[in-house]
Protein backbone atom coordinates (compact mmCIF):
# COMPACT_ATOMS: atom_id res chain seq x y z
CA UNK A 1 11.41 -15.69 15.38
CA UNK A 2 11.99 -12.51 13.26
CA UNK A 3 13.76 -12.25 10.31
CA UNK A 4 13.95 -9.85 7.34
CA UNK A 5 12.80 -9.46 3.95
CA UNK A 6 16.50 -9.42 2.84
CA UNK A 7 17.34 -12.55 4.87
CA UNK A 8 14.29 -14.67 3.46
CA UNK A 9 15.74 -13.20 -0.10
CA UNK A 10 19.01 -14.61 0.58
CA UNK A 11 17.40 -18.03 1.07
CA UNK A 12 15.52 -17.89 -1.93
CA UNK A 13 18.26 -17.19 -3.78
CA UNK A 14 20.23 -19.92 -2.47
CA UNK A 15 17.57 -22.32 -3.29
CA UNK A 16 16.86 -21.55 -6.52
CA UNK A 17 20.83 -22.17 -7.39
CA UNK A 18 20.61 -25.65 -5.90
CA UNK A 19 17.26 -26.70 -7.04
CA UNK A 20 15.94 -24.64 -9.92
CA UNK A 21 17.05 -25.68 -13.30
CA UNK A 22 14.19 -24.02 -15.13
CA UNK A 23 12.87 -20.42 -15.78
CA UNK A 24 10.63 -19.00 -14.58
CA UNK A 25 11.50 -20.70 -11.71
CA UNK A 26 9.45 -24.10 -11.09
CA UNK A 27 8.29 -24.88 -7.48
CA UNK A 28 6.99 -27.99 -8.06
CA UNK A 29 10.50 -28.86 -9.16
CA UNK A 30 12.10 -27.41 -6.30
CA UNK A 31 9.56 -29.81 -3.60
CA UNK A 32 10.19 -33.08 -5.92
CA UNK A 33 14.17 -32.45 -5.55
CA UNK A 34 13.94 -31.63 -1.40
CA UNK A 35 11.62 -34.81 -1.26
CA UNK A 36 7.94 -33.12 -0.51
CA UNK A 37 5.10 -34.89 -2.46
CA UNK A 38 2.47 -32.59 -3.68
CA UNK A 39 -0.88 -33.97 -3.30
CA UNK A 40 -3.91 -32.44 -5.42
CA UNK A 41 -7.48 -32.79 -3.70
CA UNK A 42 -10.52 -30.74 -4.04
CA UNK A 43 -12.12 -29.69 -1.15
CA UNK A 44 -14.77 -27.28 -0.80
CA UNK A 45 -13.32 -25.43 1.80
CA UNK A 46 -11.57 -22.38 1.83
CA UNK A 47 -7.98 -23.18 2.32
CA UNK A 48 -5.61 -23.01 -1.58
CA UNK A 49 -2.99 -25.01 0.34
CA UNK A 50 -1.22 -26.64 3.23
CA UNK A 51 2.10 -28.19 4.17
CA UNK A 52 1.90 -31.52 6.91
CA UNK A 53 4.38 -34.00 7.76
CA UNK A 54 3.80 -37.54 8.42
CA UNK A 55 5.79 -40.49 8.80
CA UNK A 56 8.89 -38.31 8.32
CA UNK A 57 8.02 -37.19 4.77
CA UNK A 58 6.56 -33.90 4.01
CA UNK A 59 3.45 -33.08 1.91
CA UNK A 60 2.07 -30.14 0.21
CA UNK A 61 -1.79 -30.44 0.14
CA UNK A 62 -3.35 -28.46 -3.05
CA UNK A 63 -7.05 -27.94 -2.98
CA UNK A 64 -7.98 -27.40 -6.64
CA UNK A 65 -11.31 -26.59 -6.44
CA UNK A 66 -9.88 -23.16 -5.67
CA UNK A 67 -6.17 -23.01 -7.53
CA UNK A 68 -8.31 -25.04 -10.40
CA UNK A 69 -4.55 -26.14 -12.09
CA UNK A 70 -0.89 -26.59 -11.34
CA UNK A 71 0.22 -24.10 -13.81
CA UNK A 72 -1.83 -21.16 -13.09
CA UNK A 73 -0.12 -18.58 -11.29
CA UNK A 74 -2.32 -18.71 -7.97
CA UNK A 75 -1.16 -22.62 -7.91
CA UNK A 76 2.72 -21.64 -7.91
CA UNK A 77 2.57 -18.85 -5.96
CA UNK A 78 0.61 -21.26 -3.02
CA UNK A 79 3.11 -24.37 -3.87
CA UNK A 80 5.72 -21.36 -2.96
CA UNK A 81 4.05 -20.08 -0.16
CA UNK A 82 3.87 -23.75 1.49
CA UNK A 83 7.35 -24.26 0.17
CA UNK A 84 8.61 -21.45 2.57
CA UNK A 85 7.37 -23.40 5.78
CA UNK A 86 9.50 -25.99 4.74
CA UNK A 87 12.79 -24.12 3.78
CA UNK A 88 12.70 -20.95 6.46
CA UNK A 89 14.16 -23.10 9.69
CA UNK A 90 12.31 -22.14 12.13
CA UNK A 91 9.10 -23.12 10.73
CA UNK A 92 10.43 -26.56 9.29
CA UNK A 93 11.15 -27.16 13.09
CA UNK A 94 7.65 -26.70 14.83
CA UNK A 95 6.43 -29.06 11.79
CA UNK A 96 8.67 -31.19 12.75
CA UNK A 97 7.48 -31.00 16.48
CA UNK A 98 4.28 -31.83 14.91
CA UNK A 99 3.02 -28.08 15.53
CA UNK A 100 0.35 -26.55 12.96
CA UNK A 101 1.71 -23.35 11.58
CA UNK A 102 -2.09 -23.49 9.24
CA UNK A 103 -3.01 -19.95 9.10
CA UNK A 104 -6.71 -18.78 8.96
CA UNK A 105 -8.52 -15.88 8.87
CA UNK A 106 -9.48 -16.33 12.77
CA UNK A 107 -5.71 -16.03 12.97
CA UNK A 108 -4.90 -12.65 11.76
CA UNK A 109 -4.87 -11.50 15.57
CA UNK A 110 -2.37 -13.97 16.68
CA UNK A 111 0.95 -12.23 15.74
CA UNK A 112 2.85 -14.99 15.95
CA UNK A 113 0.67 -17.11 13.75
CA UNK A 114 0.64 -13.76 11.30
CA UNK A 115 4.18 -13.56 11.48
CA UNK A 116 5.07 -16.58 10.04
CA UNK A 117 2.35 -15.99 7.45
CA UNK A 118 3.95 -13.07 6.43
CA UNK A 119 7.54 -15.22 6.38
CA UNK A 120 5.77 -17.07 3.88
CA UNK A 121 4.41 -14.96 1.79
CA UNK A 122 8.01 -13.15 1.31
CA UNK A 123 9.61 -15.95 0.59
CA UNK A 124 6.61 -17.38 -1.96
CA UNK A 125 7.64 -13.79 -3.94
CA UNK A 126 11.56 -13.94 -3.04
CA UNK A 127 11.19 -17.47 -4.65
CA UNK A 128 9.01 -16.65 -8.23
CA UNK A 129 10.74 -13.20 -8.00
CA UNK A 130 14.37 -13.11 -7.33
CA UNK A 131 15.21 -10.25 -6.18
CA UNK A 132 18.49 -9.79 -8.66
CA UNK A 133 16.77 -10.73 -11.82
CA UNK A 134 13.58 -9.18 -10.80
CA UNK A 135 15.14 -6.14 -10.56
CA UNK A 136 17.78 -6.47 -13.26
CA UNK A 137 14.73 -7.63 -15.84
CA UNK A 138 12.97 -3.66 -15.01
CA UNK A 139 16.35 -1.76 -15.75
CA UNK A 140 15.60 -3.42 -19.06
CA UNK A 141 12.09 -2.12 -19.79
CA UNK A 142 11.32 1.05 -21.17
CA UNK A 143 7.41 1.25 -19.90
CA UNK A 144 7.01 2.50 -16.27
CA UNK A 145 3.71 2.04 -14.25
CA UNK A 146 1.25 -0.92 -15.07
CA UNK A 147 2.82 -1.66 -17.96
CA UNK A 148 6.10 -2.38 -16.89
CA UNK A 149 4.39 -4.49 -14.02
CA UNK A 150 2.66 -6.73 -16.52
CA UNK A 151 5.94 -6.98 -18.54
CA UNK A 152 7.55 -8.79 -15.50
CA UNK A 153 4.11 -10.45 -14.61
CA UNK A 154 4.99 -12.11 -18.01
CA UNK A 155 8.59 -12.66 -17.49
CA UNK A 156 8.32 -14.45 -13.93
CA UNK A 157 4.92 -15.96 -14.74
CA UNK A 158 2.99 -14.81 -11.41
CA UNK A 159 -0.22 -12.52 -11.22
CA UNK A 160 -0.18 -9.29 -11.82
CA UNK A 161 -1.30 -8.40 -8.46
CA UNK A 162 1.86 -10.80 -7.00
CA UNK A 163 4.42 -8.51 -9.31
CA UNK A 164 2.52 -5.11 -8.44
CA UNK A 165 3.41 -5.70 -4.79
CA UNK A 166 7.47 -6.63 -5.48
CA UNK A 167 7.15 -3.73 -7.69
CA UNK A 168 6.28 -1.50 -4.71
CA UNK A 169 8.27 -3.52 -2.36
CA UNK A 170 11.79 -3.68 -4.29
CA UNK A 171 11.25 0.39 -5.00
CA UNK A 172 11.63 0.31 -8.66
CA UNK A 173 9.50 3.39 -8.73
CA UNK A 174 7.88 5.79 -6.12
CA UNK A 175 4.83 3.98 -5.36
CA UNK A 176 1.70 3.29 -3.59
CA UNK A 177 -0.15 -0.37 -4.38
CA UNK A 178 -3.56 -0.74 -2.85
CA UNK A 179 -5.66 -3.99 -3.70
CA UNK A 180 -9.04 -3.04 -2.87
CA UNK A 181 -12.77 -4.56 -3.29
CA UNK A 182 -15.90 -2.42 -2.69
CA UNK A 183 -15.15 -0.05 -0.09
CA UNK A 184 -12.61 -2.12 1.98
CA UNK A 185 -8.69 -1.91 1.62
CA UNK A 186 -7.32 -5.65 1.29
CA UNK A 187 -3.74 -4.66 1.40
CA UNK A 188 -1.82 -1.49 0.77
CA UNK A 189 2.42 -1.07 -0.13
CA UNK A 190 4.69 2.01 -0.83
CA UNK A 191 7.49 2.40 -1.96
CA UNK A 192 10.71 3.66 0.14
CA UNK A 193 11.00 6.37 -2.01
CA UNK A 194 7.48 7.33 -2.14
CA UNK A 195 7.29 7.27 1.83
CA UNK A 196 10.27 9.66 1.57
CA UNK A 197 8.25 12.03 -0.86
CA UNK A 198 5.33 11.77 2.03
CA UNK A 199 7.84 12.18 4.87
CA UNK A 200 5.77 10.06 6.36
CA UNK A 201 6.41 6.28 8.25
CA UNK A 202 2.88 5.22 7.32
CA UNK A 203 0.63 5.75 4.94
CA UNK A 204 -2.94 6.13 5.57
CA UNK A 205 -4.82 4.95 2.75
CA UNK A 206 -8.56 5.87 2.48
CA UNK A 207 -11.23 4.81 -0.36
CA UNK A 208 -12.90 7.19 -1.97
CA UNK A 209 -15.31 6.00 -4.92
CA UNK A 210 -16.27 9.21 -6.19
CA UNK A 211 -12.56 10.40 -6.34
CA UNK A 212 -11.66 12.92 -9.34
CA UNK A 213 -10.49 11.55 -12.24
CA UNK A 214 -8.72 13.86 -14.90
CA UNK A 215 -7.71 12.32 -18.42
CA UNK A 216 -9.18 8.86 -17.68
CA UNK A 217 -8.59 6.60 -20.33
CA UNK A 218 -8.50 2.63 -21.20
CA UNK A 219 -5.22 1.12 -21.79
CA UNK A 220 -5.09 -2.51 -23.39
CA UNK A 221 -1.90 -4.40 -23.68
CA UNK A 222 -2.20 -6.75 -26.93
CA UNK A 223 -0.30 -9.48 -25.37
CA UNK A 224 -2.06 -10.30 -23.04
CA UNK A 225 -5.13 -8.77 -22.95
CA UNK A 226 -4.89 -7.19 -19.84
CA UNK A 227 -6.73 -3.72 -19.39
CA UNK A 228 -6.73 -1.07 -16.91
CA UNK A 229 -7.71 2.40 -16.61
CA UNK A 230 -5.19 5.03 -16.15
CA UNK A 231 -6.39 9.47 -14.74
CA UNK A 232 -4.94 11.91 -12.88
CA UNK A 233 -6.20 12.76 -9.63
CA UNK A 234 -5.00 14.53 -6.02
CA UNK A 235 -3.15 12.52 -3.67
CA UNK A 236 -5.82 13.32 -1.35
CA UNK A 237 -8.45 11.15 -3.30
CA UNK A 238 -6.00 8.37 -1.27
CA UNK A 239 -3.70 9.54 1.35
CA UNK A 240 -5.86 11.16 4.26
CA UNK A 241 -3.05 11.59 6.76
CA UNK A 242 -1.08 14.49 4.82
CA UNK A 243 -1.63 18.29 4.93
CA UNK A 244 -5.04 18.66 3.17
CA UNK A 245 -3.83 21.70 1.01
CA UNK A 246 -0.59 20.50 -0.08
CA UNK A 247 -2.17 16.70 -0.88
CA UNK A 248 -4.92 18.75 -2.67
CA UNK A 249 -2.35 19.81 -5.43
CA UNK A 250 0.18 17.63 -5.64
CA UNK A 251 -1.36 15.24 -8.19
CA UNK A 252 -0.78 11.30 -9.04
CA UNK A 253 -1.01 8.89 -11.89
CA UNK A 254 -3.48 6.36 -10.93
CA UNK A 255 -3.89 3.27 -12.75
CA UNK A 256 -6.56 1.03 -11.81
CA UNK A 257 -6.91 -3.02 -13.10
CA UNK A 258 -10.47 -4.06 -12.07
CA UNK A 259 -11.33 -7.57 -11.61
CA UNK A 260 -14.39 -9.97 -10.88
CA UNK A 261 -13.49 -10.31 -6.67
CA UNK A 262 -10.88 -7.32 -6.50
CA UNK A 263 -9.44 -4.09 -7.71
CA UNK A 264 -5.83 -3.41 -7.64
CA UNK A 265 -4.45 0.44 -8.01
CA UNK A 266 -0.81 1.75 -8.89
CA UNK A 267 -0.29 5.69 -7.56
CA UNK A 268 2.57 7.44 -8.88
CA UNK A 269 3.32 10.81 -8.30
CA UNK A 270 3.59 13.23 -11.57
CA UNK A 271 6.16 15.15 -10.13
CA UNK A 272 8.31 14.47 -7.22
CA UNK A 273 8.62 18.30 -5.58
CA UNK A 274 7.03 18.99 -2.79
């Protein structure tokens, strides 16, 4: 069963009225009130969590040799995640059926599987990130780009990758998100307004290690110790299914956060003419 990004919002929303006396918002909280027990194992195998129901109650199974504690951002976002299954209807009913909705990498060509994956997902960021006060808690902030992405990475108390995709997704700025290890593209977001800029429905997204870089330099945030590495270089360098001279000169702000088992990379264009 389909339903939108706005819908699964809506639901958030509503939960986090009923349930959530705390912010950031606390999922754990949220399971405890609804009556799901969360259950902390470590297994080595590569699953961060699962929801089951058994004897009529429902559990969330964490495996913590991968999310390593309950109040690192990777834990909440999967408590979240799980927590979707159990509050989007249509899911709660095929556990209750007994059906596994368990989603695996051997899955990713069963749409219907992937489609509920993707329900989950949304609602894991609709949940951490209400859409309202996400957006609400930008108008406030005077940095754009990365910086303004760790700001509400701070705020909402997710990862910075989790708040660079809402960032895309919610359109706060034109905007093209690509998470990105070696030469393979893990996952890839623009913004609305970006996509206009582009006049384009998708965005093909190519990676290019020996891309120009104008102006690079190191940006730190003393906070929180997060660095990343901000140039200028042609929209080309990224977007391979635009006219070759006009992508040649229209240039973006790239700003690239490297990490031990992924990259993630904010575009955003320097001017907005075509």
């Amino acid at each position: 069963m389909e339903i939108s990004n706005q819908e699964i919002d809506d639901i958030a929303e509503k939960i986090i009225k009923k349930y959530s006396k705390q912010f950031p918002v606390d999922p754990i909280e949220i399971a405890q009130s609804v009556g799901i027990e969360i259950i902390e194992g470590s297994r080595d195998y590569p699953f961060k969590g699962l929801i089951r129901r058994q004897d009529g109650i429902f559990y969330i199974i964490l495996n913590m040799h991968i999310l390593e504690n309950v109040n690192y951002s990777m834990c909440r976002y999967t408590i979240s995640h799980e927590l979707g299954h159990y509050f989007i209807r249509h899911h709660r009913n095929k556990l209750k059926k007994g059906e596994s909705i368990a989603f695996t990498g051997k899955d990713s060509a069963n749409p219907k599987k992937k489609m509920l994956e993707d329900q989950a997902q949304q609602f894991a960021a609709s949940l951490l990130m209400p859409k309202s006060q996400f957006i609400k808690y930008f108008t406030q902030i005077e940095e754009t780009g990365f910086l303004s992405i760790i700001r509400l990475k701070e705020h909402f108390n997710v990862s910075i990758t989790s708040a660079t995709i809402r960032f895309t997704h919610l359109n706060l700025e034109p905007a093209i998100s690509i998470l990105w290890k070696d030469s393979e593209i893990i996952n890839k977001g623009i913004s609305d307004s970006f996509r206009e800029i582009l006049n384009l429905d998708d965005v093909k997204i190519k990676l290019n290690l020996d891309r120009p870089k104008f102006e690079e330099e190191e940006v730190s945030n003393s906070k929180t110790g997060i660095r990343f590495y901000t140039s200028i270089t042609p929209l080309s360098s990224w977007v391979h299914n635009v006219d070759k001279n006009w992508s040649n000169s229209f240039f973006v702000i790239e700003e690239t956060f490297y990490c031990k088992h992924w990259n993630l990379t904010l575009l955003r264009p320097m001017n907005i003419s075509k």
